[in-house]
N, C-alpha and C. Protein backbone atom coordinates (compact mmCIF):
# COMPACT_ATOMS: atom_id res chain seq x y z
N UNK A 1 130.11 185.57 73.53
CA UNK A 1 130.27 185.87 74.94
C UNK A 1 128.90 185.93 75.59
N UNK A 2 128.55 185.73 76.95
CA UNK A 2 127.77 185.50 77.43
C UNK A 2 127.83 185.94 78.83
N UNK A 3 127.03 187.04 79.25
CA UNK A 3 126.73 188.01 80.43
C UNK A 3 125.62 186.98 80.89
N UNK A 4 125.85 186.60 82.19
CA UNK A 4 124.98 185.69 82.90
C UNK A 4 125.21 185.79 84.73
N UNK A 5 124.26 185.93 85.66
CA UNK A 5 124.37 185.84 87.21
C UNK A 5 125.48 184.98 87.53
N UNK A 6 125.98 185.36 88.27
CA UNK A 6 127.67 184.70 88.83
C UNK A 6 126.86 183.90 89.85
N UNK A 7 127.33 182.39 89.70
CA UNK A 7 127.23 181.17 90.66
C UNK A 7 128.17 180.75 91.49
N UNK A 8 128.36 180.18 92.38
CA UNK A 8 128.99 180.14 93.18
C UNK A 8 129.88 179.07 92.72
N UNK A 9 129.87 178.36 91.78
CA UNK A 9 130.96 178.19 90.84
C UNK A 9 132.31 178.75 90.19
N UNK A 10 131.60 180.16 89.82
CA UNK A 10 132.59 181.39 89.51
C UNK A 10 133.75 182.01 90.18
N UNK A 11 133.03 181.94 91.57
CA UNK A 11 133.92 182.83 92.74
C UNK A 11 135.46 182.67 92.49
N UNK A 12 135.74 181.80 92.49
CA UNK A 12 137.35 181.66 92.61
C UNK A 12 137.80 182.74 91.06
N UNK A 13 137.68 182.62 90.28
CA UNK A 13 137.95 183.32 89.06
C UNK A 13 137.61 184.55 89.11
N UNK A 14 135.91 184.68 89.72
CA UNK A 14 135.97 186.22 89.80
C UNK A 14 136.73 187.08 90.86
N UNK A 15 136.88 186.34 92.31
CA UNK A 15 138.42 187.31 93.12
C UNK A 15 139.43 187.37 92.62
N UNK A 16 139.94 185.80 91.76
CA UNK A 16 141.37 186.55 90.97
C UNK A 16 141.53 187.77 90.26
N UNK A 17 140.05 188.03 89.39
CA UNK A 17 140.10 189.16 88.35
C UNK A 17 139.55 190.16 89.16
N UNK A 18 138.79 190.59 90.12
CA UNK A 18 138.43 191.31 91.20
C UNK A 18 139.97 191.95 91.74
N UNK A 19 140.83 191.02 92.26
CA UNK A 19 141.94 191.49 93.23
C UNK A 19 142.83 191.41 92.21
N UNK A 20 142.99 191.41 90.81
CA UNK A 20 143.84 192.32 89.69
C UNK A 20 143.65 193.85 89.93
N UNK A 21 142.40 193.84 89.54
CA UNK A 21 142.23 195.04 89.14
C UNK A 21 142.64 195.95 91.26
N UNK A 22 141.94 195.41 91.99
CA UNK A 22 142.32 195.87 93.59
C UNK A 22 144.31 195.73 93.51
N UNK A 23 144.58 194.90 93.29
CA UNK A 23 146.40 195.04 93.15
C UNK A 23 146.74 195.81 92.50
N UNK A 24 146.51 196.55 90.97
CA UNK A 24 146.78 197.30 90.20
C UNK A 24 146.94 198.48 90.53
N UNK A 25 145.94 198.86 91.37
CA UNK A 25 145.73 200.25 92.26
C UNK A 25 145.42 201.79 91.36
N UNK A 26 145.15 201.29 90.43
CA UNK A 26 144.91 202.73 89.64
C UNK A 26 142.90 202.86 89.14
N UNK A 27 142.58 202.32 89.52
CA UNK A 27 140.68 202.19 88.98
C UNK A 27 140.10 201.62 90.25
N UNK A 28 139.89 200.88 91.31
CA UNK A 28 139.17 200.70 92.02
C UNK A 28 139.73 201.33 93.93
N UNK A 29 138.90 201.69 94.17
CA UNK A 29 138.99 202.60 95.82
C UNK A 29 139.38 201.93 96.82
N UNK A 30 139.15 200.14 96.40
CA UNK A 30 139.09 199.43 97.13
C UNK A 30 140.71 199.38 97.50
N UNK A 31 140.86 199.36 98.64
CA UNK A 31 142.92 198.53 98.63
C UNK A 31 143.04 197.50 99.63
N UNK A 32 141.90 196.50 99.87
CA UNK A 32 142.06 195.57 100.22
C UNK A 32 141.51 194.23 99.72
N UNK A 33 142.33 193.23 98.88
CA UNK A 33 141.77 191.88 98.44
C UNK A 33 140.99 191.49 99.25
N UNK A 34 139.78 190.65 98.13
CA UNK A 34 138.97 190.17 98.46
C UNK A 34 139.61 188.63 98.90
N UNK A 35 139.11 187.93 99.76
CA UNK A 35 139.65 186.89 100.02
C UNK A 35 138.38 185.30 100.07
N UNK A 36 138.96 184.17 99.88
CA UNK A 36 137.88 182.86 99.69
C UNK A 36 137.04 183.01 100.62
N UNK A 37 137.07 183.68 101.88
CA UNK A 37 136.22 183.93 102.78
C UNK A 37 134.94 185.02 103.11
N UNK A 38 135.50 186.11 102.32
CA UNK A 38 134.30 187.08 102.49
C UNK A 38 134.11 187.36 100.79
N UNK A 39 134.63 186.46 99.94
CA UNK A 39 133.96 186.85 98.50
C UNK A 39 132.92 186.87 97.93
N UNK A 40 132.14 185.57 98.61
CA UNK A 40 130.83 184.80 98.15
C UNK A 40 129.88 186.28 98.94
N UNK A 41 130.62 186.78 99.80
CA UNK A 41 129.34 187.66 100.76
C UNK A 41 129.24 189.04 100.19
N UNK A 42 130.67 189.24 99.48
CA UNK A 42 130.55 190.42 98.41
C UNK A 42 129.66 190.45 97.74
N UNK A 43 129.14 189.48 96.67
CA UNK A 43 129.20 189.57 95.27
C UNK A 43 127.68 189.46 95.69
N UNK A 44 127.13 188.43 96.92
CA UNK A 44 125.80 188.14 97.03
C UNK A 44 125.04 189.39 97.49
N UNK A 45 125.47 189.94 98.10
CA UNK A 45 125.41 191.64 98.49
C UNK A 45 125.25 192.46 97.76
N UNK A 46 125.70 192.76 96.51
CA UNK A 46 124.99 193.24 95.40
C UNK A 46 123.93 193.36 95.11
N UNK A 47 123.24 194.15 94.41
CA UNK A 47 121.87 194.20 93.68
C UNK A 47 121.80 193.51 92.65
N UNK A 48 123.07 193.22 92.19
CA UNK A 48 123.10 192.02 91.01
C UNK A 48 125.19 192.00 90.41
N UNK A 49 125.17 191.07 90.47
CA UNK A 49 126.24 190.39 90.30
C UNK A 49 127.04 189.59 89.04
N UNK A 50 127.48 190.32 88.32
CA UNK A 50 127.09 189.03 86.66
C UNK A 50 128.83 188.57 86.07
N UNK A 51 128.83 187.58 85.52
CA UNK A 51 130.22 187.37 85.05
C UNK A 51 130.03 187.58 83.65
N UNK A 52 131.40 187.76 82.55
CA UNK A 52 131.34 187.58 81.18
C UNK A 52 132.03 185.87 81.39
N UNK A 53 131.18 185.29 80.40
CA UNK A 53 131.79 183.94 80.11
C UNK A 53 131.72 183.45 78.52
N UNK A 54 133.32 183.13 78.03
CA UNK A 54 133.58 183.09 76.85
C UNK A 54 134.34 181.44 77.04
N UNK A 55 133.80 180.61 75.85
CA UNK A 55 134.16 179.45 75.74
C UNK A 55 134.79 179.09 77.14
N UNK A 56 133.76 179.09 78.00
CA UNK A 56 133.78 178.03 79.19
C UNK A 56 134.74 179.03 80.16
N UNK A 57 135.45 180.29 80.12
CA UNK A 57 136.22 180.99 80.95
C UNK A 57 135.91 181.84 81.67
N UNK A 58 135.88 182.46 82.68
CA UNK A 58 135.12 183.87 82.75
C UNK A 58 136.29 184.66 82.81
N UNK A 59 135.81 186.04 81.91
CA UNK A 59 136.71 186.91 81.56
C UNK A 59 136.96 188.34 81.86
N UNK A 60 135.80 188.59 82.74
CA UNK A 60 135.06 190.35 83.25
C UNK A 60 134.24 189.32 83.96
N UNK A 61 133.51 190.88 84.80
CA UNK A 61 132.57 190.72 86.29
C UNK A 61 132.07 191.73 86.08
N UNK A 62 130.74 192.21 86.73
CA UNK A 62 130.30 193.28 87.42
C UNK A 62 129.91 193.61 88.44
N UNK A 63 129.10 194.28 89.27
CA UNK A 63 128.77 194.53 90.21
C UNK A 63 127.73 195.56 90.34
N UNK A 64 126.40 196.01 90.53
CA UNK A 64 125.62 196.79 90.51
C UNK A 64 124.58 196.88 91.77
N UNK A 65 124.78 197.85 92.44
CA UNK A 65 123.77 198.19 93.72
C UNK A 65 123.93 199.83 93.73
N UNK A 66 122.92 200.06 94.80
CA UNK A 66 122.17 201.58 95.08
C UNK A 66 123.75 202.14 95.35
N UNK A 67 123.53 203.07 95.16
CA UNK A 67 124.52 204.59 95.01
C UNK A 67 124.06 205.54 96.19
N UNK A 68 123.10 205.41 96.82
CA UNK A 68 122.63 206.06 98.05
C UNK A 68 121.92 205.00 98.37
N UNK A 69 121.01 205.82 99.46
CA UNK A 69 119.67 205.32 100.21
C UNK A 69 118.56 205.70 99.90
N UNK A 70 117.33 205.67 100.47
CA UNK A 70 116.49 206.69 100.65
C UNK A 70 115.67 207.28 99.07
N UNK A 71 115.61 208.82 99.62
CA UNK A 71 115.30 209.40 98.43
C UNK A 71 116.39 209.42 96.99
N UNK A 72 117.67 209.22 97.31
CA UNK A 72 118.30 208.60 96.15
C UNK A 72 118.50 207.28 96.04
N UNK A 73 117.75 206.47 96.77
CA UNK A 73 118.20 204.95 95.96
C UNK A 73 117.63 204.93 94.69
N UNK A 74 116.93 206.09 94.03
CA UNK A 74 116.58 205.06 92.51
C UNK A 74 118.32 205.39 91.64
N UNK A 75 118.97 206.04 92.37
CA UNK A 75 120.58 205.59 91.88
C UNK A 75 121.50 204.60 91.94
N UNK A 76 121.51 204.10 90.68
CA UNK A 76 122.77 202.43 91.05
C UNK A 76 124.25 203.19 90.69
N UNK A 77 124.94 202.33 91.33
CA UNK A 77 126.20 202.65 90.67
C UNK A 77 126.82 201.22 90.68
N UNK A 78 127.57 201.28 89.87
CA UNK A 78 128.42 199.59 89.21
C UNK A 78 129.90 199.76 89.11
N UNK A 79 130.54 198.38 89.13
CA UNK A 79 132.37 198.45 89.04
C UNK A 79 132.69 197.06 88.22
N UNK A 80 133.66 197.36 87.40
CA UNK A 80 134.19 196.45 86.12
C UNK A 80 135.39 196.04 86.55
N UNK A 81 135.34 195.04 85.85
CA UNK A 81 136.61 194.22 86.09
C UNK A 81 136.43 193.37 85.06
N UNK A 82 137.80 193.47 84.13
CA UNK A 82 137.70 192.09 82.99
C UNK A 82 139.44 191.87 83.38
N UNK A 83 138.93 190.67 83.22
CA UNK A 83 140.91 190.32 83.52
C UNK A 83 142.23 190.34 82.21
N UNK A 84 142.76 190.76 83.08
CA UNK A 84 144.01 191.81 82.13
C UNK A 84 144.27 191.38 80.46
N UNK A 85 144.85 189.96 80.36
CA UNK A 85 144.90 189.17 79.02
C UNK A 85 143.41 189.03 78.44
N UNK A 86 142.79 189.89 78.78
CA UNK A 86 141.03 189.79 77.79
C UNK A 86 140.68 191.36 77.47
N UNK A 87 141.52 192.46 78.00
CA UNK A 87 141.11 193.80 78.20
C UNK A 87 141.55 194.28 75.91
N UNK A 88 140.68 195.42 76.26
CA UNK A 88 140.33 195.37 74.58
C UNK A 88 140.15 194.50 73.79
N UNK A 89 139.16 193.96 73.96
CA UNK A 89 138.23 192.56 73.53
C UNK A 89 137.14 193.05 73.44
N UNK A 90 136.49 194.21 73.88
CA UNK A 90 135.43 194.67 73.66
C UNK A 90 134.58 193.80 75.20
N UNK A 91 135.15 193.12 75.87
CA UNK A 91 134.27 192.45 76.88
C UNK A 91 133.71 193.45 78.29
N UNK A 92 134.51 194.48 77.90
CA UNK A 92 134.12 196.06 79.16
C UNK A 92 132.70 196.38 78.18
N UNK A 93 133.02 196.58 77.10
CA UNK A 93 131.26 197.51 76.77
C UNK A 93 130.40 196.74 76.16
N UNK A 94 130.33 194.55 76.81
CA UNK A 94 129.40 194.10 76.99
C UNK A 94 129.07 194.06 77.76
N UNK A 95 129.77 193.97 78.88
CA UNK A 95 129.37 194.16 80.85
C UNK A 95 128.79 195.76 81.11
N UNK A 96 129.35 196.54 80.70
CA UNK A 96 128.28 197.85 80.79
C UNK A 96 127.21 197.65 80.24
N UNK A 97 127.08 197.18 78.95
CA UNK A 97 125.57 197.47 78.01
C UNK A 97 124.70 196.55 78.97
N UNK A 98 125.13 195.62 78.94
CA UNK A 98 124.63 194.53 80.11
C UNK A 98 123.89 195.51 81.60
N UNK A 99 124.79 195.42 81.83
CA UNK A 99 124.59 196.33 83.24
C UNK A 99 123.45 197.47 83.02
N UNK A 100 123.40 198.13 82.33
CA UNK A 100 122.23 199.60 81.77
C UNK A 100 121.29 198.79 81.75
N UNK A 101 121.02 197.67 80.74
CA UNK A 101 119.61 197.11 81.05
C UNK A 101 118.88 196.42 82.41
N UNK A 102 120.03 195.52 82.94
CA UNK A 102 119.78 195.11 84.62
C UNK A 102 119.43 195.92 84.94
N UNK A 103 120.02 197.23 85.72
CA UNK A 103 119.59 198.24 86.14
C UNK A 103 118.71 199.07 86.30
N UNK A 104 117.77 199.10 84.41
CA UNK A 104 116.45 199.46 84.34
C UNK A 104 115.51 198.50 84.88
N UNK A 105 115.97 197.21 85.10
CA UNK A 105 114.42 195.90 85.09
C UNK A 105 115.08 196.31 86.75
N UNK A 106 115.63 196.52 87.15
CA UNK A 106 115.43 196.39 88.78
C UNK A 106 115.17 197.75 89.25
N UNK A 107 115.26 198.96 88.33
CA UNK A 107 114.07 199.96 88.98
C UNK A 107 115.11 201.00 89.09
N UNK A 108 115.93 200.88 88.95
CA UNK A 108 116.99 201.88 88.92
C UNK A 108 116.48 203.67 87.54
N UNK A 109 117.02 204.40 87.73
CA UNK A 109 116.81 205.52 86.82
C UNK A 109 117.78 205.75 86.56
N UNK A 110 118.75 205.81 87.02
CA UNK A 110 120.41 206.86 86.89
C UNK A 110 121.09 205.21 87.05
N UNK A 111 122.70 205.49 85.99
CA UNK A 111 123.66 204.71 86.62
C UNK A 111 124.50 206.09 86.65
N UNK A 112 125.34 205.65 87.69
CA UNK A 112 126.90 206.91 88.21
C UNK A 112 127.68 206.12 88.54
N UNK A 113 128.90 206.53 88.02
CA UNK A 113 129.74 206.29 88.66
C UNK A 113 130.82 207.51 89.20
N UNK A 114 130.91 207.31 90.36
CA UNK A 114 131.50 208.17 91.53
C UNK A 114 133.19 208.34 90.98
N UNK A 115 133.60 207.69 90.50
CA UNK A 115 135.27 208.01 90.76
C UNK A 115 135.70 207.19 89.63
N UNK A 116 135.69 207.70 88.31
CA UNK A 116 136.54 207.14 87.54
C UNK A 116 137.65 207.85 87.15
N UNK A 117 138.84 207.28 87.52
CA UNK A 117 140.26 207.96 87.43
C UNK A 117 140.76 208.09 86.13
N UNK A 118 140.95 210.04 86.09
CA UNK A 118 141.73 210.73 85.01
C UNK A 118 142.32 209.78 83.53
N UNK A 119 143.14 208.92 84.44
CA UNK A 119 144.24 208.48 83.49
C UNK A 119 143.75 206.92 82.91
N UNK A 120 142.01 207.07 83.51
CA UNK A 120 141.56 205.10 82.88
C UNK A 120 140.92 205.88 81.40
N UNK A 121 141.62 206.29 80.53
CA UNK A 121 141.69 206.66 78.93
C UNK A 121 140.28 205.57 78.48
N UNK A 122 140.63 204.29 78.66
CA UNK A 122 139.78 203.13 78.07
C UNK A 122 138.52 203.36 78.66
N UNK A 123 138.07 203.67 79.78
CA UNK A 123 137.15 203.11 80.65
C UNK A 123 136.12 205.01 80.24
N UNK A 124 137.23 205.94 80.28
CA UNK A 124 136.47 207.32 80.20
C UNK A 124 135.98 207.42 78.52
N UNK A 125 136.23 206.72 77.48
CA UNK A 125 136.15 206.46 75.98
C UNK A 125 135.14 205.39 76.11
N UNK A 126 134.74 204.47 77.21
CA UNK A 126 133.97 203.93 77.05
C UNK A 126 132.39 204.62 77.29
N UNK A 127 132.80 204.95 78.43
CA UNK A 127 132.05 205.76 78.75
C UNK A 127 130.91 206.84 77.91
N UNK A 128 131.54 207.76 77.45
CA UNK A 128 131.38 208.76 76.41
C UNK A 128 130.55 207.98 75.70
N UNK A 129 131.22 207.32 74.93
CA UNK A 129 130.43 206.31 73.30
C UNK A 129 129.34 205.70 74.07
N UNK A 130 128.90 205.28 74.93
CA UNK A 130 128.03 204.88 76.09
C UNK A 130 126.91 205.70 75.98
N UNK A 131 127.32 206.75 75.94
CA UNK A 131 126.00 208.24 76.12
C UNK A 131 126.10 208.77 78.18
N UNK A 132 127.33 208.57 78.70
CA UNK A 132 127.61 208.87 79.93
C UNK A 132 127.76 210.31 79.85
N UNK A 133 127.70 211.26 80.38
CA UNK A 133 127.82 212.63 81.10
C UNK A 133 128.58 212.44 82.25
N UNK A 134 130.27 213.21 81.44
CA UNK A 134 130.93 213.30 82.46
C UNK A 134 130.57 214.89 83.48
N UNK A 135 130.31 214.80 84.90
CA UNK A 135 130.50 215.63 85.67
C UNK A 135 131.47 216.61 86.13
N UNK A 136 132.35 216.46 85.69
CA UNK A 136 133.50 217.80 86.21
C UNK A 136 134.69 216.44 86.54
N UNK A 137 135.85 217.78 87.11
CA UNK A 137 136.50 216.89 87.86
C UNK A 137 136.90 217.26 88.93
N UNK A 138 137.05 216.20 90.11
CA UNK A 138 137.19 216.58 91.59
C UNK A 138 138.77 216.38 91.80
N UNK A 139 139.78 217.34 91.81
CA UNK A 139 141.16 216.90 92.01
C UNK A 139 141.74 216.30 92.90
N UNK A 140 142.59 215.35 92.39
CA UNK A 140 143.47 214.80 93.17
C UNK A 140 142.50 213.86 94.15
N UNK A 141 141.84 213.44 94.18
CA UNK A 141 140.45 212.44 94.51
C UNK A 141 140.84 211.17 94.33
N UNK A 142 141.87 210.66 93.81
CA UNK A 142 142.33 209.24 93.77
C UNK A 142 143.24 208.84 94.21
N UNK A 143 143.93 207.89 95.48
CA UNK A 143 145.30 207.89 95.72
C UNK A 143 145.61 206.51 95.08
N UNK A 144 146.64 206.48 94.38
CA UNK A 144 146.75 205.70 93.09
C UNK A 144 148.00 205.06 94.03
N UNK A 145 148.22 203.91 93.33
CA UNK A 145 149.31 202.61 94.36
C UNK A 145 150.43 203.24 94.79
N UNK A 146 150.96 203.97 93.72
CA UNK A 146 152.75 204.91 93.46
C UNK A 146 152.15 205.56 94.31
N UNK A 147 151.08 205.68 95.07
CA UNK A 147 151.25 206.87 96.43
C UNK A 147 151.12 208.39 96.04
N UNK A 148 151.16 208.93 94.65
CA UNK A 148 150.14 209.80 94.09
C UNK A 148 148.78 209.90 93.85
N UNK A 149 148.21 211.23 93.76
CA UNK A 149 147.17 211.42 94.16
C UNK A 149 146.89 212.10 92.46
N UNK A 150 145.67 211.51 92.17
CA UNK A 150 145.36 211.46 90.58
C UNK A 150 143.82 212.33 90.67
N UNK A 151 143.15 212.75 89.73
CA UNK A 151 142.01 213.27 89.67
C UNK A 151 140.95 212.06 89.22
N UNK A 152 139.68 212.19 89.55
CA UNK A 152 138.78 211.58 89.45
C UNK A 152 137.58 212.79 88.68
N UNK A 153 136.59 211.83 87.77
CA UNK A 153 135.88 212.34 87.23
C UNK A 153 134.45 211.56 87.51
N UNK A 154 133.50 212.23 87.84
CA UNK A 154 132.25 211.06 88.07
C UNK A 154 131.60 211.34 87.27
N UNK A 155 130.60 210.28 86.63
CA UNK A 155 130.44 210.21 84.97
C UNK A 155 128.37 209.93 84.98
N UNK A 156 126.92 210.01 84.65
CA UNK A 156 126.08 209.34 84.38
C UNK A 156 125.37 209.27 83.60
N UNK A 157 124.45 208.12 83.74
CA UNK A 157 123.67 208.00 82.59
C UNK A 157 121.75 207.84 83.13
N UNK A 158 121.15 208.62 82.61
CA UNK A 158 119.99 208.27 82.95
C UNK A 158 119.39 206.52 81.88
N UNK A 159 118.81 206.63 82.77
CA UNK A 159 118.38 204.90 82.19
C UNK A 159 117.13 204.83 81.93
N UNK A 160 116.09 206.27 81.71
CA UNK A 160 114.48 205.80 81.92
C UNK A 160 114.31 206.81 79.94
């Protein structure tokens, strides 16, 4: 497998697996698809942008930019996406490991992530084995598709 900058080649594959995980409604904040029109402006918008690509497919994405401004921009925070028929493949904790090092060469100190929901078992186990520090939990902080409201836990890692 191979973690490499997403080209504008990619796009179409990475909104399908982008607006999985946005349709699914249980892990990302977002609840509106990305569409052929404002995708390319997403991803370029980033602080860095990367796909997983396995025998010619891409199979996961990431996404990594500042977590504040200012006196906290040396905080990134990042969002995963591997598409569904590839999930436990181990291709989530090459796009993180991936991601921790980007993050240090672009100056970053901390990765966080703000809102990872209670019930993502996989993603909070990844985490952990990661060397992440989960923060507490903020209740009921997630409104999940079924229109319940789930807890969120925000999780980091220093990177220096």
């Amino acid at each position: 497998m191979n973690i490499r900058e997403f080209t504008k080649n990619d796009l179409a594959e990475m909104t399908k697996i982008w607006n999985e995980v946005v349709e699914q409604g249980v892990a990302f904040p977002q609840d509106e698809k990305l569409t052929e029109e404002n995708a390319y402006d997403f991803f370029a918008s980033q602080s860095f942008s990367a796909v997983a690509e396995e025998n010619g497919e891409i199979t996961g994405l990431y996404i990594l930019h500042p977590n504040n401004v200012g006196r906290c921009g040396h905080i990134s925070n990042a969002s995963y996406a591997v598409r569904t028929d590839q999930r436990g493949k181990g291709t989530g904790r090459k796009l993180v490991s991936d991601c921790l090092e980007r993050a240090k060469t672009l100056g970053f100190r901390i990765l966080q992530f703000n809102a990872v929901v209670r019930t993502n078992e996989s993603a909070i186990h990844l985490y952990k084995s990661l060397g992440f520090t989960p923060l507490g939990v903020i209740p009921n902080g997630f409104l999940m598709k079924n229109g319940k409201y789930e807890d969120i836990i925000p999780f980091y890692k220093e990177l220096v």
